[in-house]
C-alpha atoms as a PDB file:
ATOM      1  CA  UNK A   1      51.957  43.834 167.949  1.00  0.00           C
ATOM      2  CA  UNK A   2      50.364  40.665 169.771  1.00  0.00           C
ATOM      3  CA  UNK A   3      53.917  39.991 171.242  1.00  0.00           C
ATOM      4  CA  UNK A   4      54.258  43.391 172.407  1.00  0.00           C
ATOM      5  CA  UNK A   5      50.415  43.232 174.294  1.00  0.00           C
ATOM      6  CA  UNK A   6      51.617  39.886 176.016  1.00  0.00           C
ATOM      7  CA  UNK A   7      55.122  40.441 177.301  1.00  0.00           C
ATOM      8  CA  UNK A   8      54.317  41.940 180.375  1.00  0.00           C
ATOM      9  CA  UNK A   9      52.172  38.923 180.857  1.00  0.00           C
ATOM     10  CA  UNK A  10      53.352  35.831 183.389  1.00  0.00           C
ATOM     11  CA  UNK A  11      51.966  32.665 184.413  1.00  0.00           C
ATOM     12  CA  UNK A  12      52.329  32.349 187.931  1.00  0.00           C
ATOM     13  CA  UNK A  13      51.981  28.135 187.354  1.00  0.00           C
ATOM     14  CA  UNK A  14      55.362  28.747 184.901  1.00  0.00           C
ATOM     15  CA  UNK A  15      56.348  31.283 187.321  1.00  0.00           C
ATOM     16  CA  UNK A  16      56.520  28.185 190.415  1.00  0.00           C
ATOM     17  CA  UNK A  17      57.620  25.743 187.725  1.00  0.00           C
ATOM     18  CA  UNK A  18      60.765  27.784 187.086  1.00  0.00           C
ATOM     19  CA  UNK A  19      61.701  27.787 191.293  1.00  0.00           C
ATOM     20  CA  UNK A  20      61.041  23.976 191.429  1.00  0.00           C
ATOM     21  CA  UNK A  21      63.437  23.979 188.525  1.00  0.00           C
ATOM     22  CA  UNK A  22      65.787  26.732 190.059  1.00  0.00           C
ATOM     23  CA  UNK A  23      66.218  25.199 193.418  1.00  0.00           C
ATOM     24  CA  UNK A  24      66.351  21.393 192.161  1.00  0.00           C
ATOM     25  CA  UNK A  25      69.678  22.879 190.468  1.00  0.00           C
ATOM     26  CA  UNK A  26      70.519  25.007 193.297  1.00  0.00           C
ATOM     27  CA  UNK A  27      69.913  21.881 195.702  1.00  0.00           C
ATOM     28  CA  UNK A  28      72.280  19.454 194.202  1.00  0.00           C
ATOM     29  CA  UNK A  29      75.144  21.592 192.787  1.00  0.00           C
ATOM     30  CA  UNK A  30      75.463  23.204 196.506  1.00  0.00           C
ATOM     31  CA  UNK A  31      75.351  19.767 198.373  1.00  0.00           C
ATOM     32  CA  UNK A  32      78.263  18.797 195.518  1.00  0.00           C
ATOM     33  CA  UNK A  33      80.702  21.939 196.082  1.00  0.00           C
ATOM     34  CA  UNK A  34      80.038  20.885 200.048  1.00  0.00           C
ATOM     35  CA  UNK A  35      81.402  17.528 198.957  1.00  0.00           C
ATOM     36  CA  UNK A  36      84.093  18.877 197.879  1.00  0.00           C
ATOM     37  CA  UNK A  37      85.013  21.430 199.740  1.00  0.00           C
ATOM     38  CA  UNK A  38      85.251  18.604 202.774  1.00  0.00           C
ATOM     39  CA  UNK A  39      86.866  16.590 200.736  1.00  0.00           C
ATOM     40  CA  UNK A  40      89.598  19.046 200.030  1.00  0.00           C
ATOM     41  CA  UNK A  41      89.759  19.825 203.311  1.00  0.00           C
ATOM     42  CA  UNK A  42      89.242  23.239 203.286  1.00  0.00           C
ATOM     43  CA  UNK A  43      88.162  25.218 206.908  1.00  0.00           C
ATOM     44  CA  UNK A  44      86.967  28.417 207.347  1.00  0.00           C
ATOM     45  CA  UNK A  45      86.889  31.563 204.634  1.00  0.00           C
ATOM     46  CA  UNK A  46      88.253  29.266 202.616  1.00  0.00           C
ATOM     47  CA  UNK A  47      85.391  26.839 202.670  1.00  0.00           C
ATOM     48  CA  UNK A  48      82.715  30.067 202.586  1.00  0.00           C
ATOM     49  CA  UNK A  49      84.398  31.359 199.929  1.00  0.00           C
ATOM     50  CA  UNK A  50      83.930  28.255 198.105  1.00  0.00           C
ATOM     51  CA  UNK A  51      80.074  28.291 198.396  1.00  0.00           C
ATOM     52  CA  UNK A  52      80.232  31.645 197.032  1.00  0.00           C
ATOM     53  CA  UNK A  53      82.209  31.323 193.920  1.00  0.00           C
ATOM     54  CA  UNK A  54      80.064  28.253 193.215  1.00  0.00           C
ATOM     55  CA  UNK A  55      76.804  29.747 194.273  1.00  0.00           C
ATOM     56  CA  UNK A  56      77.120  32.467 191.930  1.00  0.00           C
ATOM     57  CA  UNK A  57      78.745  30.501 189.304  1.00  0.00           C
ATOM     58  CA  UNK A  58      75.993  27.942 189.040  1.00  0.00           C
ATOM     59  CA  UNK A  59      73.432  30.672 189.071  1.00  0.00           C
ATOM     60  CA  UNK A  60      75.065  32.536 186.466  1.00  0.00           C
ATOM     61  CA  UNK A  61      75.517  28.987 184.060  1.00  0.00           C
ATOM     62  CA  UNK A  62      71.631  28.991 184.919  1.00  0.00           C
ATOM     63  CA  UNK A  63      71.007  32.016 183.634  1.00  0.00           C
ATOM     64  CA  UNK A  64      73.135  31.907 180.813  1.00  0.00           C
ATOM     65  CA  UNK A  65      71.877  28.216 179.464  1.00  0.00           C
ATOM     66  CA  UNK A  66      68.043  27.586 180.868  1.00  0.00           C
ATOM     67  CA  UNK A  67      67.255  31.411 180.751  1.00  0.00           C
ATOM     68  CA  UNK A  68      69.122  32.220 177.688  1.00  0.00           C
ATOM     69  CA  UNK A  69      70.271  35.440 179.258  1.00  0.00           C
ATOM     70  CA  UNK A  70      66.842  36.774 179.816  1.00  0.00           C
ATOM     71  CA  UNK A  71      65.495  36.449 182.915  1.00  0.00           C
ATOM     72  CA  UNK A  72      63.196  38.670 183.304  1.00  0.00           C
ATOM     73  CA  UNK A  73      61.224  36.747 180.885  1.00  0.00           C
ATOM     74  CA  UNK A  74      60.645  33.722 183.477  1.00  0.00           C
ATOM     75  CA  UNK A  75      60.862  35.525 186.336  1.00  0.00           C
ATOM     76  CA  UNK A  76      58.886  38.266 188.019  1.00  0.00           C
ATOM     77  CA  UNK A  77      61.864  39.786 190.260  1.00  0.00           C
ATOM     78  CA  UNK A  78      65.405  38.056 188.691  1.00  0.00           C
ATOM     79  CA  UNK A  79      67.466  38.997 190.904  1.00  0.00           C
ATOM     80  CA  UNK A  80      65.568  38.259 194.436  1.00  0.00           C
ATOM     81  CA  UNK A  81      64.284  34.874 192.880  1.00  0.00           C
ATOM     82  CA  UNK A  82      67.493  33.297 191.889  1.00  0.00           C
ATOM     83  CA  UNK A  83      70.516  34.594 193.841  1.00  0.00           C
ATOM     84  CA  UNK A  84      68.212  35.887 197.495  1.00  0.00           C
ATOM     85  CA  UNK A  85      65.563  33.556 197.865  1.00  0.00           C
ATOM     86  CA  UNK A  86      67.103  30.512 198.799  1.00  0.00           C
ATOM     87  CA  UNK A  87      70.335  31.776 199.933  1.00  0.00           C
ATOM     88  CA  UNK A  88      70.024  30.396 203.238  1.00  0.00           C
ATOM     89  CA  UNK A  89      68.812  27.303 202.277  1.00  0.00           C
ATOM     90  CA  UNK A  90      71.559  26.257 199.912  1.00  0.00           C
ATOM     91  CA  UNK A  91      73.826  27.622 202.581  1.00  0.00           C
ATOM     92  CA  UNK A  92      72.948  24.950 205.156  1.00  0.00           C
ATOM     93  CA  UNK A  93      72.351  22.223 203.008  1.00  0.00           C
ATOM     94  CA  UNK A  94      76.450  23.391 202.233  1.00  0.00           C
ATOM     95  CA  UNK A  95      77.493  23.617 205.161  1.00  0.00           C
ATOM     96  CA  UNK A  96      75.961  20.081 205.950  1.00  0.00           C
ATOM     97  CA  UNK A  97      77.540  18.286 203.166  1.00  0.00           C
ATOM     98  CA  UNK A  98      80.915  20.116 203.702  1.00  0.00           C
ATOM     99  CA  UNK A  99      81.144  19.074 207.574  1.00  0.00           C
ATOM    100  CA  UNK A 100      79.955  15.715 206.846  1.00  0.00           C
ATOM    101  CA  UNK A 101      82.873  14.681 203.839  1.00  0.00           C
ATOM    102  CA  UNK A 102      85.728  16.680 206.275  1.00  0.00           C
ATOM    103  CA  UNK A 103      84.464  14.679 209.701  1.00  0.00           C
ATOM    104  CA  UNK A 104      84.667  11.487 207.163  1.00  0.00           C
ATOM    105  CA  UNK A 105      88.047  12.192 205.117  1.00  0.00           C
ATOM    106  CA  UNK A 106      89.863  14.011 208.347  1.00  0.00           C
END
């Protein structure tokens, strides 16, 4: 009965904890598929597309492994928190790392 009474209940300091954590993962795997994605020389669509697939992908594995499928337990609004909030952000630290490796491989 205790569990039920608390479930609704968050911590906003595990709440933040959970972003750092989020974007730390977010931060790295997106500057790596930019690597690679100017590595492999890929331009246009091609190159977006690639930051998709991998975007979602990692945020899914995250999800799946650190959230155990379940996050609405660590999260207040899931779906806004992991795949909307820093969207842009991982975006132009992509498009950074992608533009950099293609100017240096091409």
């Amino acid at each position: 009965m205790s569990e039920d009474m608390f479930s609704q209940v968050k911590s906003s300091t595990n709440i933040q904890i959970n972003k750092q954590r989020l974007l730390y993962v977010q931060d790295i795997t997106t500057l790596l598929f930019g690597l690679g994605s100017g590595i492999l020389q890929l331009e246009s669509l091609q190159g977006f597309a690639m930051f998709f697939i991998g975007f979602c992908f990692i945020n899914l594995l995250y999800i799946g492994i650190l959230c155990k499928f379940q996050p609405v337990k660590y999260y207040v609004n899931p779906l806004q928190e992991i795949f909307m909030d820093n969207f842009v952000r991982e975006l132009t630290g992509y498009v950074m790392s992608w533009t950099f490796s293609y100017a240096i491989v091409g």
